[in-house]
Protein backbone atom coordinates (compact mmCIF):
# COMPACT_ATOMS: atom_id res chain seq x y z
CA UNK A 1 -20.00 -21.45 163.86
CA UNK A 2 -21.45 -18.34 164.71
CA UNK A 3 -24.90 -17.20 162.91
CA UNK A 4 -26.49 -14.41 161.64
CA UNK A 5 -30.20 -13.79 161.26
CA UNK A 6 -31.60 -11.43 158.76
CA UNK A 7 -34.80 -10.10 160.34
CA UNK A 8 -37.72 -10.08 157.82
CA UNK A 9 -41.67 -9.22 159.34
CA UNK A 10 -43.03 -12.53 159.96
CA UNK A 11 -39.78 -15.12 158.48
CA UNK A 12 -36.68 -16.72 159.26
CA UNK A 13 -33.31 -16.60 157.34
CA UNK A 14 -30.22 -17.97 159.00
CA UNK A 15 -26.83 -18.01 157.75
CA UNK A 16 -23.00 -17.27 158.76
CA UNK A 17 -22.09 -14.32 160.52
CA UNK A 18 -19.95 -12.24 157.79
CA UNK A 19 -16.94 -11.59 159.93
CA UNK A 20 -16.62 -8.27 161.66
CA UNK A 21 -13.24 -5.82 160.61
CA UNK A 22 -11.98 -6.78 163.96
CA UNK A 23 -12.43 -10.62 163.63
CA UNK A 24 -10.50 -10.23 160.11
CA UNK A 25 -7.62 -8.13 161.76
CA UNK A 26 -7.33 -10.42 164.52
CA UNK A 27 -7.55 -13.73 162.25
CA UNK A 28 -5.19 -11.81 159.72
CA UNK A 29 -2.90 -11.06 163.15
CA UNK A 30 -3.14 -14.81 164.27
CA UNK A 31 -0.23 -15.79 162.47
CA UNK A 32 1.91 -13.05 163.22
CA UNK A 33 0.85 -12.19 166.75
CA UNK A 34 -0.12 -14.96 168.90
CA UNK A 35 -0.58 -12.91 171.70
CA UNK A 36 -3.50 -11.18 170.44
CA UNK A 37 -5.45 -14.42 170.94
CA UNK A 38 -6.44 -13.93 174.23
CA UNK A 39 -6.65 -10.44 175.10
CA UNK A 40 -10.43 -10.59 175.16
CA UNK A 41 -10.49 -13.59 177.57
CA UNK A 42 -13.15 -12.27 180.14
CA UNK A 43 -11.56 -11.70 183.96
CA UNK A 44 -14.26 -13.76 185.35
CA UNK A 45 -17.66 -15.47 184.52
CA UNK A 46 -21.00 -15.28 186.10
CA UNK A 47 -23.54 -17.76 186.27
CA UNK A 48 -27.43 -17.64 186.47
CA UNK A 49 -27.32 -19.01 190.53
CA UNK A 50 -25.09 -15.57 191.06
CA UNK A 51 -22.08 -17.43 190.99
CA UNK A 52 -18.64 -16.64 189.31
CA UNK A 53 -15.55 -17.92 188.08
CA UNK A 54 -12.49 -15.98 187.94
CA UNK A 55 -9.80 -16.52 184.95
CA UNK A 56 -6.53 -16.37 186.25
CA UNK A 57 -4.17 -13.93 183.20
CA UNK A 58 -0.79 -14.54 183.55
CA UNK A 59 0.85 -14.56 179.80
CA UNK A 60 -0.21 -10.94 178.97
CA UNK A 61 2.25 -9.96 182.29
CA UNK A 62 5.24 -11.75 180.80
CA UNK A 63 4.98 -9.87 177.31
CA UNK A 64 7.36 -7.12 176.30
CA UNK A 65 7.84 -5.21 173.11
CA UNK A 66 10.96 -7.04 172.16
CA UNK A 67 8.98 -10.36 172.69
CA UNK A 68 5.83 -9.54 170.25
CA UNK A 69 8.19 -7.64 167.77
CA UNK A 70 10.71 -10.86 167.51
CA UNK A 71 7.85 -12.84 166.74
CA UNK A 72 5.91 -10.75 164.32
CA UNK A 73 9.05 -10.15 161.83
CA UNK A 74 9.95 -13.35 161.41
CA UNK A 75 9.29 -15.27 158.16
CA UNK A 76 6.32 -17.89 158.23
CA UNK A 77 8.53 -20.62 158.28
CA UNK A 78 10.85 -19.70 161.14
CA UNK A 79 7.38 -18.21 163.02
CA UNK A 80 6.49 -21.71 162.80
CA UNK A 81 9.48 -23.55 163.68
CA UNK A 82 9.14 -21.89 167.49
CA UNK A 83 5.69 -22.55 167.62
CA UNK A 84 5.90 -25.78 166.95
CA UNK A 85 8.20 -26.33 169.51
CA UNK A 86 6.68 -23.93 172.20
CA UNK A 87 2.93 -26.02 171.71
CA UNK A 88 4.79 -29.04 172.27
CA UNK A 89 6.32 -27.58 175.68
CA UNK A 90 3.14 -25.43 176.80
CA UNK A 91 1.15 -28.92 176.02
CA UNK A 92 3.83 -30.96 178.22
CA UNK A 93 3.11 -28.17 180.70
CA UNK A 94 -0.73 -28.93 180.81
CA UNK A 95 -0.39 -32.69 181.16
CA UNK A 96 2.08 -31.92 184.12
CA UNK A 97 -0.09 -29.49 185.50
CA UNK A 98 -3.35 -32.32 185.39
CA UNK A 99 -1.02 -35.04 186.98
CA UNK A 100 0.23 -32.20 189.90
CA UNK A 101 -3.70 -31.55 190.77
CA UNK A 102 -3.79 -35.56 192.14
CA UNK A 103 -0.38 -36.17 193.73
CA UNK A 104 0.29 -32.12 194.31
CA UNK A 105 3.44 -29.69 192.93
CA UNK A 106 6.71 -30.74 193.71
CA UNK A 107 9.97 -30.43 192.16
CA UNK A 108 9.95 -29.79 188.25
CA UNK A 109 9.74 -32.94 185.96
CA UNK A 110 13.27 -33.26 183.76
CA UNK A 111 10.80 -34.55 180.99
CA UNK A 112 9.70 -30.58 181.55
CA UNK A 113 12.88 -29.36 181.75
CA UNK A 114 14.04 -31.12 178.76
CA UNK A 115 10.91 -29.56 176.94
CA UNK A 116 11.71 -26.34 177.94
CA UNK A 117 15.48 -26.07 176.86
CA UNK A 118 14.16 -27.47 173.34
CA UNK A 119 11.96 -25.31 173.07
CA UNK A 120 14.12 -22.53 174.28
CA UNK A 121 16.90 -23.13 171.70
CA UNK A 122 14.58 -23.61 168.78
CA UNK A 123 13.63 -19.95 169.80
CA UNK A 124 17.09 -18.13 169.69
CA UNK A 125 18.37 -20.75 166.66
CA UNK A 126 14.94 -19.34 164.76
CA UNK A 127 14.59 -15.67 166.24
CA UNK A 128 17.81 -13.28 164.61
CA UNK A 129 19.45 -11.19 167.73
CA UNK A 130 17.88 -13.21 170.87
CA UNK A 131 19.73 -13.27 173.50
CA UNK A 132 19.77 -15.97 176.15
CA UNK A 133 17.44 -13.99 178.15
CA UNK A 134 15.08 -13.13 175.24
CA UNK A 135 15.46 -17.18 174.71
CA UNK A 136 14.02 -17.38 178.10
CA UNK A 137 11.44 -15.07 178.21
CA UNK A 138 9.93 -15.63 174.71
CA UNK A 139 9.57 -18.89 175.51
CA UNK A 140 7.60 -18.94 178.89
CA UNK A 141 5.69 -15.88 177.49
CA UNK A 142 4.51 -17.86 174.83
CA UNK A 143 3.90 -20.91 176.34
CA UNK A 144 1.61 -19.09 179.15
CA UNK A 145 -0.67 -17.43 175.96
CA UNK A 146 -0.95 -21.20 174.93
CA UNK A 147 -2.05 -22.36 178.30
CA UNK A 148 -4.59 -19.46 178.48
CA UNK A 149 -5.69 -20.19 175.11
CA UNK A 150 -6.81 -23.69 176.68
CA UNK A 151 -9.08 -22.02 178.97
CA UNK A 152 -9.66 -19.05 176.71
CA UNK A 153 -11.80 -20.47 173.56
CA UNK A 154 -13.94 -22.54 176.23
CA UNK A 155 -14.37 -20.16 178.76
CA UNK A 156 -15.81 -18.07 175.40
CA UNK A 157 -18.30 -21.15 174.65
CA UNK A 158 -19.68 -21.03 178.44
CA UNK A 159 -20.48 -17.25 177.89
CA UNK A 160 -22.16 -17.81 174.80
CA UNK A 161 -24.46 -20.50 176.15
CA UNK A 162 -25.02 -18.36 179.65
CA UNK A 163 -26.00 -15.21 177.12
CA UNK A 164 -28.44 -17.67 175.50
CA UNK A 165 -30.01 -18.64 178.64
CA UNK A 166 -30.98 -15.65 179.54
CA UNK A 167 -32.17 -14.34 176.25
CA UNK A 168 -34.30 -17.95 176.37
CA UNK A 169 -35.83 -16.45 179.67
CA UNK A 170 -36.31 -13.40 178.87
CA UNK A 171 -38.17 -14.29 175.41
CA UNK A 172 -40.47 -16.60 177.70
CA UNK A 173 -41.08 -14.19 180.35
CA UNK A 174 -42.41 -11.50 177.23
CA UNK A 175 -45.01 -14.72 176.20
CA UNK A 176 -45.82 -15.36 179.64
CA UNK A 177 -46.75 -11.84 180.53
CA UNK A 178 -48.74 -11.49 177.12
CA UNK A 179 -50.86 -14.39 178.25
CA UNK A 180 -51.57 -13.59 181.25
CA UNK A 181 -54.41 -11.01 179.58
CA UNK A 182 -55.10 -12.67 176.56
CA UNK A 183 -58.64 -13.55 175.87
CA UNK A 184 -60.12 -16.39 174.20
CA UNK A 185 -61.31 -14.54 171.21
CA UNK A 186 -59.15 -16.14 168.54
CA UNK A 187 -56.49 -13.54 168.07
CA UNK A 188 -53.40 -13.20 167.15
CA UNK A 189 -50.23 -11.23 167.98
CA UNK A 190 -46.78 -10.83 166.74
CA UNK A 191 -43.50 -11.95 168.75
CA UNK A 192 -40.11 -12.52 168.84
CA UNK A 193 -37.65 -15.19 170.02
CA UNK A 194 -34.74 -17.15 169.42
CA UNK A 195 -34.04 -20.02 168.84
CA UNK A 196 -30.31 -21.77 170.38
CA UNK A 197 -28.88 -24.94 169.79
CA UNK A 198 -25.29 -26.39 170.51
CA UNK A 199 -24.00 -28.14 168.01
CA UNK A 200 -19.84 -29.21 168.90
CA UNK A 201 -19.45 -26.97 171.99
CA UNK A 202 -20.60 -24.15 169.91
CA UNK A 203 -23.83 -22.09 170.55
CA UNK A 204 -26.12 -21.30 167.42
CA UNK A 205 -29.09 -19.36 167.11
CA UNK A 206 -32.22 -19.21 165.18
CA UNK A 207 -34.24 -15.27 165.47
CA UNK A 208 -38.11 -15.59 164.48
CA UNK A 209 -38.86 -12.20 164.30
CA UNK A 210 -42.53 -10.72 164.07
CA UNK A 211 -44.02 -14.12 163.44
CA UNK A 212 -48.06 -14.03 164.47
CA UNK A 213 -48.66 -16.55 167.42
CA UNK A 214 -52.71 -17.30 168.54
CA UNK A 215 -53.01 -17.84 171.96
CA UNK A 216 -52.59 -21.95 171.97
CA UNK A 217 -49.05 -21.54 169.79
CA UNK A 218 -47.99 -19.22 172.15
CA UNK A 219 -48.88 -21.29 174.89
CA UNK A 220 -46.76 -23.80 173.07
CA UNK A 221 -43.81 -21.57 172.75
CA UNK A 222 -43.57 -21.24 176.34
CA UNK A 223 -43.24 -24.81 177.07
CA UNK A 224 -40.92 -25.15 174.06
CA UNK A 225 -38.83 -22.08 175.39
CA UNK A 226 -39.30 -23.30 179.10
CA UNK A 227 -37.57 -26.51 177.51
CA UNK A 228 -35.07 -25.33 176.01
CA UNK A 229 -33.77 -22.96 179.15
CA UNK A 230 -33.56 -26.17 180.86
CA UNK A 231 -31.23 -27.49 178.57
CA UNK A 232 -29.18 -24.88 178.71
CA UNK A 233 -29.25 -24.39 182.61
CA UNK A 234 -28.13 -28.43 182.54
CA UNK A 235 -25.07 -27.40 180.01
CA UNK A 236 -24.37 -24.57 182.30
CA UNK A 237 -24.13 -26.98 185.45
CA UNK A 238 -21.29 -29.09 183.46
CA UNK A 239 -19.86 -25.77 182.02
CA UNK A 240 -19.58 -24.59 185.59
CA UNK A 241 -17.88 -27.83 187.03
CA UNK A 242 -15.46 -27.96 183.48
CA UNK A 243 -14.35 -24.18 183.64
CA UNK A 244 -13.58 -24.37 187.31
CA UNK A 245 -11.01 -27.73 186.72
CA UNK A 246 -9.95 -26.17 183.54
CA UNK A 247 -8.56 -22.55 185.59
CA UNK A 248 -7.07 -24.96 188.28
CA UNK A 249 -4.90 -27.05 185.74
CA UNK A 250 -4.20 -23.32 184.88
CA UNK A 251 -3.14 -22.12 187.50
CA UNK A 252 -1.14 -25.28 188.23
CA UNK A 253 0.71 -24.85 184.51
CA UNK A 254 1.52 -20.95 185.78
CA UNK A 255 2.73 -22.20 188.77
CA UNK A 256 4.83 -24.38 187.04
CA UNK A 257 6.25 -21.80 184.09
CA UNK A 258 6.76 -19.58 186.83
CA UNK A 259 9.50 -22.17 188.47
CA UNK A 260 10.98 -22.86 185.18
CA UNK A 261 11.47 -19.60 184.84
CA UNK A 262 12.89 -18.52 188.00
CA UNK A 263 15.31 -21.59 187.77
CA UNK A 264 16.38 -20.90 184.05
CA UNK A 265 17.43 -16.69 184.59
CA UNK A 266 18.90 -18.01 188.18
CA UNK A 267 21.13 -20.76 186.43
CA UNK A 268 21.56 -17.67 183.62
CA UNK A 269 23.37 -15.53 186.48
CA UNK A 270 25.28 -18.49 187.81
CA UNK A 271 26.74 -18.91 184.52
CA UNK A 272 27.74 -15.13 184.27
CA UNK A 273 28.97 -15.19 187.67
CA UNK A 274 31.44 -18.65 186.85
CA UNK A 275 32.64 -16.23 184.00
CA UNK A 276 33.98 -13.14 185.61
């Protein structure tokens, strides 16, 4: 969950983030557009150590207009129906994908073929006017926004915790640098920091805002800040090492939807050409 904090001179106050208008439109779009999930997914990451990980974007290619407007009329029911049956194909997709990255790509699984033309019927049987090609297309394009979305809400958990990192260093650097002239004299002098935990993969923060730190608390809050940026550095490690297999399965599940779908519109044409 995502937090808020109220800033008030010299207190704390944390609650939920009230959602944003465009958090509401896309939640409110979620059921009626699944393709709007991931069109914030970042192109790459960067890490504190300079180094980056690129997202590979595949689905957004595959949409058309006819796709996203044959999915957003239909009634919840029907809507459902073909996801239903397009998460239980993009997840068959992901399992194949894992297994390919040990014993390497070859020929298409019929267990994945089998998903596929399920899933592909439920589409044109539940989606008024689809063609066979539509059928085809929907289908893939769909199923390539679900394997996305696998990468997609993590790859959006690693950025939050590399923000917070950095905002953790930065807040210590500020206390370091105020220290470094501070006299013994029994002062006192207002700062700022946050505050980040993880809690379930999700980053949550804590602002203390104004709050009137003598020189031995402040002291304390470096070590305490120092602390927790080494925390998060060790999360980012595993992030790091996570996001990287996560974008190979990835790419191994696009490289897999991209046979199926080659094979599907070239056995589409076979078919027209046996007819004429």
């Amino acid at each position: 969950m995502s937090i808020r904090i109220d800033r008030v001179q010299g207190q704390v106050k944390k609650q939920p983030v009230a959602q944003t208008e465009k958090q509401q439109q896309r939640r409110e779009l979620h059921s009626q557009n699944i393709f709007e999930r991931n069109r914030d997914l970042p192109r790459s990451i960067e890490f504190a150590d300079g180094s980056s990980i690129a997202i590979p974007r595949m689905g957004e290619q595959m949409l058309t207009a006819t796709i996203e407007g044959q999915i957003a009329s239909l009634p919840s029911n029907q809507q459902g129906a073909v996801m239903t049956a397009t998460d239980s194909f993009a997840k068959s997709v992901l399992l194949e994908a894992k297994s390919a990255q040990v014993s390497g790509l070859g020929a298409v699984s019929s267990g994945i073929k089998s998903a596929f033309d399920a899933s592909a019927q439920t589409y044109a049987k539940n989606v008024p006017g689809a063609s066979q090609e539509d059928a085809i297309n929907g289908t893939i394009a769909i199923a390539m926004t679900r394997v996305e979305g696998d990468v997609a809400d993590f790859a959006k958990q690693v950025m939050a915790r590399t923000e917070a990192a950095k905002n953790s260093r930065l807040d210590m650097t500020e206390l370091k640098d105020a220290l470094s002239d501070w006299p013994d004299d029994g002062s006192k002098r207002a700062f700022s920091w946050t505050e980040f935990s993880v809690e379930n993969g999700q980053t949550q923060s804590i602002e203390h805002s104004n709050i009137m730190l003598s020189k031995e608390e402040a002291q304390n809050k470096v070590s305490e800040l120092s602390r927790q940026v080494d925390s998060l550095s060790g999360l980012m490690e595993m992030d790091k090492f996570e996001l990287q297999q996560r974008t190979e399965v990835m790419t191994q599940a696009f490289a897999i939807l991209s046979a199926i779908f080659k094979d599907s519109h070239d056995q589409a044409k076979g078919m027209i050409g046996n007819l004429r």
